[in-house]
C-alpha atoms as a PDB file:
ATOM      1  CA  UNK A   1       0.000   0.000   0.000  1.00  0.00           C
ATOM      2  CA  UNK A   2       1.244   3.565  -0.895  1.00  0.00           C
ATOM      3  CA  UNK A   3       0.873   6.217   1.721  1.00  0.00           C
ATOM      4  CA  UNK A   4       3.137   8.660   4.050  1.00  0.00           C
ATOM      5  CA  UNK A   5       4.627   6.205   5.701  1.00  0.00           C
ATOM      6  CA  UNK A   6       5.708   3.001   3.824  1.00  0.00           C
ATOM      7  CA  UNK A   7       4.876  -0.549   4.909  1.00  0.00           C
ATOM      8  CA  UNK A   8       7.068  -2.996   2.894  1.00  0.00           C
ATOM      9  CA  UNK A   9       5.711  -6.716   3.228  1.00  0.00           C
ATOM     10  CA  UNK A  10       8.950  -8.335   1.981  1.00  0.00           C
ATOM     11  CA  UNK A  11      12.865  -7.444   1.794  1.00  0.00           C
ATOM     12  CA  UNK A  12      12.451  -6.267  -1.743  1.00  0.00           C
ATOM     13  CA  UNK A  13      11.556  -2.065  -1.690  1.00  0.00           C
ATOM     14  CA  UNK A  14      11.932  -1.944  -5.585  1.00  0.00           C
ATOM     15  CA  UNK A  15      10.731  -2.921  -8.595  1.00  0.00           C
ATOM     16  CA  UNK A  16      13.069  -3.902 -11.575  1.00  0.00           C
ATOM     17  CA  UNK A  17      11.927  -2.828 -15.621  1.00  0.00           C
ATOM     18  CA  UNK A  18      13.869  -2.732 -18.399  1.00  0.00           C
ATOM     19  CA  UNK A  19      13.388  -0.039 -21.048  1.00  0.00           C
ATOM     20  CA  UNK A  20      14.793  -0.738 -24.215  1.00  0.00           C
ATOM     21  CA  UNK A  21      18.377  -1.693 -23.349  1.00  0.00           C
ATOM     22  CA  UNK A  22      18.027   0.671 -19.904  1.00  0.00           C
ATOM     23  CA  UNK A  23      17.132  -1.002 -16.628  1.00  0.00           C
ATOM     24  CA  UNK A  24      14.799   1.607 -14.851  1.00  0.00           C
ATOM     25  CA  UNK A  25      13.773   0.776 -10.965  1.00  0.00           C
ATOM     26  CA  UNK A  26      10.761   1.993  -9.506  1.00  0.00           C
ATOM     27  CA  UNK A  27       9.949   2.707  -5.699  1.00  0.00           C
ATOM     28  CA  UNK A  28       7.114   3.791  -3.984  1.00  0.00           C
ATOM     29  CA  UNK A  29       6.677   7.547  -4.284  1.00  0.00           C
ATOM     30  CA  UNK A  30       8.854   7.707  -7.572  1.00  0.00           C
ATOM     31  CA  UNK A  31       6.758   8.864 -10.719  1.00  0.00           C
ATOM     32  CA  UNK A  32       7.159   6.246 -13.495  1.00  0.00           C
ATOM     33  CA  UNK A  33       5.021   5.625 -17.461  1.00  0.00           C
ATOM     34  CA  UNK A  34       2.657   3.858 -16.978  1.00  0.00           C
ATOM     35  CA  UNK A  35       2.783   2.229 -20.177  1.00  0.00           C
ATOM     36  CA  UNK A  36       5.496   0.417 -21.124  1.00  0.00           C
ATOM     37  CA  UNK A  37       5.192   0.077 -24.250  1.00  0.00           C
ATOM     38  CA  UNK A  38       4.543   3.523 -25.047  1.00  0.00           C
ATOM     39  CA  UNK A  39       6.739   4.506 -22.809  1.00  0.00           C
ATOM     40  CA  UNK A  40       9.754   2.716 -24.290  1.00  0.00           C
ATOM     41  CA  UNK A  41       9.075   4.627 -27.961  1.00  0.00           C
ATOM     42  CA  UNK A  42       9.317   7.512 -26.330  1.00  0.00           C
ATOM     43  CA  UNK A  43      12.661   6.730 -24.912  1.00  0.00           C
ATOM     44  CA  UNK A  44      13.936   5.751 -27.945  1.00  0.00           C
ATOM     45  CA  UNK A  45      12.779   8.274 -29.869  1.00  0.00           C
ATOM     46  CA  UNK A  46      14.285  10.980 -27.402  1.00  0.00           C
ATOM     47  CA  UNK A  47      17.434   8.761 -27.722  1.00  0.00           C
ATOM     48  CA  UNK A  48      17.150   9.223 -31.451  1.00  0.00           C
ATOM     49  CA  UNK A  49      16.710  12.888 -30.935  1.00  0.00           C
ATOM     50  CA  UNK A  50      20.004  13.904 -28.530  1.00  0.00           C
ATOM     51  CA  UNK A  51      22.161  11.298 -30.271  1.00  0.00           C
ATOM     52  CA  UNK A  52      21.854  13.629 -33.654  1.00  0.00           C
ATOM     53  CA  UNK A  53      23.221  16.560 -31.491  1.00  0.00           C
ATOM     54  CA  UNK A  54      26.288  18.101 -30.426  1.00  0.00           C
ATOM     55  CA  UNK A  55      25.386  17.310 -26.704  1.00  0.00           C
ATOM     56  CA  UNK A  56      28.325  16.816 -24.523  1.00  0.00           C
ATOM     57  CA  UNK A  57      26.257  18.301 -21.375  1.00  0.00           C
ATOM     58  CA  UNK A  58      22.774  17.920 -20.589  1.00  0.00           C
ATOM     59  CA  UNK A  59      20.296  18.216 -18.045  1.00  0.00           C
ATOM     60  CA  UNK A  60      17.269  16.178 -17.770  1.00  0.00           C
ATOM     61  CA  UNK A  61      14.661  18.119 -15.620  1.00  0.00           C
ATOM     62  CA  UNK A  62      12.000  16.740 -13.617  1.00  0.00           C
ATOM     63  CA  UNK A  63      13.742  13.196 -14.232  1.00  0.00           C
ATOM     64  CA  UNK A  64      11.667  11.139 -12.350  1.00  0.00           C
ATOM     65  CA  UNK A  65      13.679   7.606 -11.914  1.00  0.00           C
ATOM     66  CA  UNK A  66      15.443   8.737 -15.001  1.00  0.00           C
ATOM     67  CA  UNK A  67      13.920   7.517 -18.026  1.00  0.00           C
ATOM     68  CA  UNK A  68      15.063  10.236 -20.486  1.00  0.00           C
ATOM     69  CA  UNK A  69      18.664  11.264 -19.194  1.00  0.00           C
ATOM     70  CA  UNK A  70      19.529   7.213 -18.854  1.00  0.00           C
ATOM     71  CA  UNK A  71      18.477   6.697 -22.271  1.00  0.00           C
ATOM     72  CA  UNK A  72      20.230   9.562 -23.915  1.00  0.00           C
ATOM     73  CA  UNK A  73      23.536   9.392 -21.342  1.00  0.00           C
ATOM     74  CA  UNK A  74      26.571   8.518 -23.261  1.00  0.00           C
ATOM     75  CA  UNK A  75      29.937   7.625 -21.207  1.00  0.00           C
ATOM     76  CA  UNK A  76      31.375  11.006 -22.588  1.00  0.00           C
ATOM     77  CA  UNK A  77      28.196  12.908 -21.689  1.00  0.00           C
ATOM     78  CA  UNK A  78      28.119  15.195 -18.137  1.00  0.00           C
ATOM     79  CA  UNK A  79      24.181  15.175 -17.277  1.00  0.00           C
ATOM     80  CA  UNK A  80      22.469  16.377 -14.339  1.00  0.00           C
ATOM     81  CA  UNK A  81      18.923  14.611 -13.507  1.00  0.00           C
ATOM     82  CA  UNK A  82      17.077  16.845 -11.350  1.00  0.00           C
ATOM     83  CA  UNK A  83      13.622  15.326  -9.800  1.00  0.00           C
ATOM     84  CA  UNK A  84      11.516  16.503  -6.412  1.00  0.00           C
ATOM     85  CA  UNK A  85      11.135  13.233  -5.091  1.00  0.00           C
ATOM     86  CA  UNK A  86      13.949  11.347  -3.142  1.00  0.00           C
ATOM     87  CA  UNK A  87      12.555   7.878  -4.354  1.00  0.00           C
ATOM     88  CA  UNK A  88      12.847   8.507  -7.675  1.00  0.00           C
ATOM     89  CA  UNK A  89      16.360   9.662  -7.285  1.00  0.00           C
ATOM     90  CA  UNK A  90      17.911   6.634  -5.752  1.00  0.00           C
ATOM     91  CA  UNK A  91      16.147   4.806  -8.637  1.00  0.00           C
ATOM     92  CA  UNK A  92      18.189   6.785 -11.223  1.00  0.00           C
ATOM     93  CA  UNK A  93      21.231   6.381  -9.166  1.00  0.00           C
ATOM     94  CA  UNK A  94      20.883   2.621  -9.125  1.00  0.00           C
ATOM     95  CA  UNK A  95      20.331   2.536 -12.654  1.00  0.00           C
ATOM     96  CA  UNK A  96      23.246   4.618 -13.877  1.00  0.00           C
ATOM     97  CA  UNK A  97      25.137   2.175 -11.335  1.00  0.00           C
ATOM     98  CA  UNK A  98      24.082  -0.770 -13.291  1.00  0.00           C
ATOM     99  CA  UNK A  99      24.747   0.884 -16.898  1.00  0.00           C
ATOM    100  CA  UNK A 100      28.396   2.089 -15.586  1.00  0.00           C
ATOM    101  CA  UNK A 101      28.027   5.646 -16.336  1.00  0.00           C
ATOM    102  CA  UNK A 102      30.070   7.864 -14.374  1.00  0.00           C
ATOM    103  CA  UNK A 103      29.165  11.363 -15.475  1.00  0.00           C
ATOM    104  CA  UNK A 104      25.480  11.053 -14.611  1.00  0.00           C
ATOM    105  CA  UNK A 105      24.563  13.088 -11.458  1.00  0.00           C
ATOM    106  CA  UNK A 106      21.114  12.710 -10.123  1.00  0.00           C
ATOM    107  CA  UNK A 107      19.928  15.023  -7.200  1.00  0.00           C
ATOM    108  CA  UNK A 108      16.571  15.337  -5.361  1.00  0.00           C
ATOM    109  CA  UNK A 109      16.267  18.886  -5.576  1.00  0.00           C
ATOM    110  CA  UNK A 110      13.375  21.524  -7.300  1.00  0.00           C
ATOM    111  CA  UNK A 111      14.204  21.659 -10.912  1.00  0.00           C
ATOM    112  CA  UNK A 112      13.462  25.725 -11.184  1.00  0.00           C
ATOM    113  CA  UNK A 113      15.496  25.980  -7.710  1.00  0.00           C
ATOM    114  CA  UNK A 114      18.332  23.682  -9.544  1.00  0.00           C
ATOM    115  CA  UNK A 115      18.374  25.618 -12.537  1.00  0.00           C
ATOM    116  CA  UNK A 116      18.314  29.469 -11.467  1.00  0.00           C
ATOM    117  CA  UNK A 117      21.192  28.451  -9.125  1.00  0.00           C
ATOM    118  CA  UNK A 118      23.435  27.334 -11.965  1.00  0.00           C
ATOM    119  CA  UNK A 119      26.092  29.230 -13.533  1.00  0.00           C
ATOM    120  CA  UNK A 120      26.615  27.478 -16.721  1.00  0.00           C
ATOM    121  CA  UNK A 121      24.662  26.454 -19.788  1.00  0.00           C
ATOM    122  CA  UNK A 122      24.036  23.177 -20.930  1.00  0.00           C
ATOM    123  CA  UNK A 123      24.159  21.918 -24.405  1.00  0.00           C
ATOM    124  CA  UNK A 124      20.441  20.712 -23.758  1.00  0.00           C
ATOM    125  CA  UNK A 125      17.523  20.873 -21.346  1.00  0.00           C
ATOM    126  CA  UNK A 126      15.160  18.288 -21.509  1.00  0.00           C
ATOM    127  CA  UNK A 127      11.995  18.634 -19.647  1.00  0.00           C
ATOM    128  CA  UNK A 128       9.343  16.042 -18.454  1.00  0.00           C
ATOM    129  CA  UNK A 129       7.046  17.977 -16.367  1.00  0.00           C
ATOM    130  CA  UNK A 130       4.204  17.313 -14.413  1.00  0.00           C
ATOM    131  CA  UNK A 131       0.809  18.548 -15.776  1.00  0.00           C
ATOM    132  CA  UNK A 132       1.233  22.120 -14.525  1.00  0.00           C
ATOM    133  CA  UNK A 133       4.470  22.562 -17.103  1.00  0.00           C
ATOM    134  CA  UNK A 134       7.766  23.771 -16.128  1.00  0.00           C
ATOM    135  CA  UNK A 135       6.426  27.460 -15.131  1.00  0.00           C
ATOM    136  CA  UNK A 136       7.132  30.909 -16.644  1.00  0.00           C
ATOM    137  CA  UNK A 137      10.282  31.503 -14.095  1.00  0.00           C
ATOM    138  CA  UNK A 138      11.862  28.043 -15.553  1.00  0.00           C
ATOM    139  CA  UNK A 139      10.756  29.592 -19.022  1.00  0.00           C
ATOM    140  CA  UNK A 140      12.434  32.646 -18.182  1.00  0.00           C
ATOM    141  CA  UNK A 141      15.743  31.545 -17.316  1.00  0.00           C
ATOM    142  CA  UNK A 142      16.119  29.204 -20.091  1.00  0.00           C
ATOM    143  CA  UNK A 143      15.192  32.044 -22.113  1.00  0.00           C
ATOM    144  CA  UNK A 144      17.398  33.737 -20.460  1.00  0.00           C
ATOM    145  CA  UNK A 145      20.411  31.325 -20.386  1.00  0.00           C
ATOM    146  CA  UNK A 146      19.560  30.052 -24.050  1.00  0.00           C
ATOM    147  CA  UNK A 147      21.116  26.553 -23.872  1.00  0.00           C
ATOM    148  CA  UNK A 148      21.332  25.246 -27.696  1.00  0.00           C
ATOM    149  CA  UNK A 149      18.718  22.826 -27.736  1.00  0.00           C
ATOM    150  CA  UNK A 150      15.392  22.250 -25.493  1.00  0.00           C
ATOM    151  CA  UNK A 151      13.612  18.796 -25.548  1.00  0.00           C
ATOM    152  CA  UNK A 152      10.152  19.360 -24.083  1.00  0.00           C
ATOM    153  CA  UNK A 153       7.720  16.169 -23.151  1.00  0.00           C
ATOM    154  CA  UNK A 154       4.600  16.752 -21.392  1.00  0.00           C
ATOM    155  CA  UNK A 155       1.662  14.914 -21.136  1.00  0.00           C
ATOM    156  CA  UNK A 156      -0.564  18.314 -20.907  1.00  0.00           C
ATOM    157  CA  UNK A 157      -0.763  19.930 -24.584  1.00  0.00           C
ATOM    158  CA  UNK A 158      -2.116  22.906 -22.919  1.00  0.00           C
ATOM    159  CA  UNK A 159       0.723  23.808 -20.711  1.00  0.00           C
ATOM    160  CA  UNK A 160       3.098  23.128 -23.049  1.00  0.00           C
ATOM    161  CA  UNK A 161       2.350  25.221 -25.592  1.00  0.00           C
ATOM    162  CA  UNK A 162       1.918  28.328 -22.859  1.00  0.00           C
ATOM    163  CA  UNK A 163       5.873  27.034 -21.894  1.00  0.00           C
ATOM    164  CA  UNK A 164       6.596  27.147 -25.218  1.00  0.00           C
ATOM    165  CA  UNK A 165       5.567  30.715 -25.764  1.00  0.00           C
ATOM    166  CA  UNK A 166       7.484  31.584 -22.853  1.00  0.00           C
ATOM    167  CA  UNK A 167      10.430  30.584 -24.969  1.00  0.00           C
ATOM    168  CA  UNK A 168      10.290  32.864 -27.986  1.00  0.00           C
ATOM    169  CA  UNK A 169      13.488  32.546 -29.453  1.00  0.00           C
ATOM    170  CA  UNK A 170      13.663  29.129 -29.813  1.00  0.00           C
ATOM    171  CA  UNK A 171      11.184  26.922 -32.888  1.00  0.00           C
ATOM    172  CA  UNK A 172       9.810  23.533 -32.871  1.00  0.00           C
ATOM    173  CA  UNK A 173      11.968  21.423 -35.296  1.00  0.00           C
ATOM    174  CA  UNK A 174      10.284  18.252 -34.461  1.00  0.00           C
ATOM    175  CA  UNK A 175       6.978  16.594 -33.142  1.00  0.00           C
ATOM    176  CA  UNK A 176       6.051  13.267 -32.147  1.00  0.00           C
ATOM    177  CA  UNK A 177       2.882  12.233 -30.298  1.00  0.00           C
ATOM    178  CA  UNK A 178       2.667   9.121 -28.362  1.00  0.00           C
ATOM    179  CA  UNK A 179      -1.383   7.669 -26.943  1.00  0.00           C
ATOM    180  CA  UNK A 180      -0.427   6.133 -23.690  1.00  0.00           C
ATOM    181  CA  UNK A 181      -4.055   5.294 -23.070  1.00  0.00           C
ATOM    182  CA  UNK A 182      -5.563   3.274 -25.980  1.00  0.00           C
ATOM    183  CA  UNK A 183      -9.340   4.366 -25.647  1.00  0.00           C
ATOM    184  CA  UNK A 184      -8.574   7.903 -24.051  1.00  0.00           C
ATOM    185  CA  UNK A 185      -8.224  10.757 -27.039  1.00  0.00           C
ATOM    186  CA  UNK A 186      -5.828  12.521 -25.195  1.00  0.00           C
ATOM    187  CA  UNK A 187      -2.002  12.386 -26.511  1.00  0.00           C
END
């Protein structure tokens, strides 16, 4: 059962998936796709995406257990995975662990927070937030900071396209719309 405090039944306080060729673990009170299947063209169709870049640092915001910035990591890549939730965060660490990449930092921290208190610029952002969108103050100081490239999923058309006019200086280059829900019309 899922609640404030956490019950576990047996010695096992994680669940193992694998993603493509990217073991993902999932613990309670760590955001996760709910459909696998789905989930794992989306992966590798962001994979696609950064590997046709010039990306040699990246941050993946509101990671969750890591998903994007695992799939897209390459050993020469520095990328910073920056998610709310603690649970999700040791999930990402373990997986990086497994997949031996050392120049993948994950840290449970607020992704506008993370991001205003940087002093560099990545290469790329890429974003996977939560209904609500990233926020005109995240929108700002990308703006602002104007890394290269932006990769923006959301599973809220609405609040993405208000993000994305919050980011007038950059253009959509590429689309791709995945149904995680068969029978429901939203994308």
């Amino acid at each position: 059962m899922e609640g404030e405090t956490e019950i576990y039944l047996t010695d096992q306080h994680a669940l193992a998936e694998r993603f493509n060729d990217v073991p993902l673990w999932i613990r309670p009170q760590s955001f996760f796709q709910t459909n696998p299947t789905v989930a794992s063209r989306l992966y590798a169709t962001a994979r696609d995406w950064v590997g046709q870049l010039p990306v040699r640092h990246m941050w993946d915001l509101f990671c969750g257990v890591g998903g994007f910035g695992l799939h897209c990591a390459t050993p020469q890549m520095q990328l910073t995975g920056i998610e709310i939730a603690p649970e999700a965060i040791a999930c990402a660490r373990q997986s990086a662990a497994e997949l031996g990449l050392t120049r993948l930092h994950f840290q449970a921290l607020d992704s506008t927070q993370f991001a205003t208190a940087q002093g560099e610029t990545p290469d790329l952002v890429l974003v996977n937030p939560p209904r609500r969108g990233i926020g005109k103050p995240l929108c700002d100081y990308l703006a602002q900071i104007a890394p290269r490239f932006i990769i923006y999923s959301s599973c809220n058309a609405q609040t993405m396209a208000q993000d994305i006019r919050h980011l007038p200086n950059y253009r959509i280059q590429r689309v791709s719309a995945f149904r995680y829900v068969p029978a429901y019309r939203a994308l």
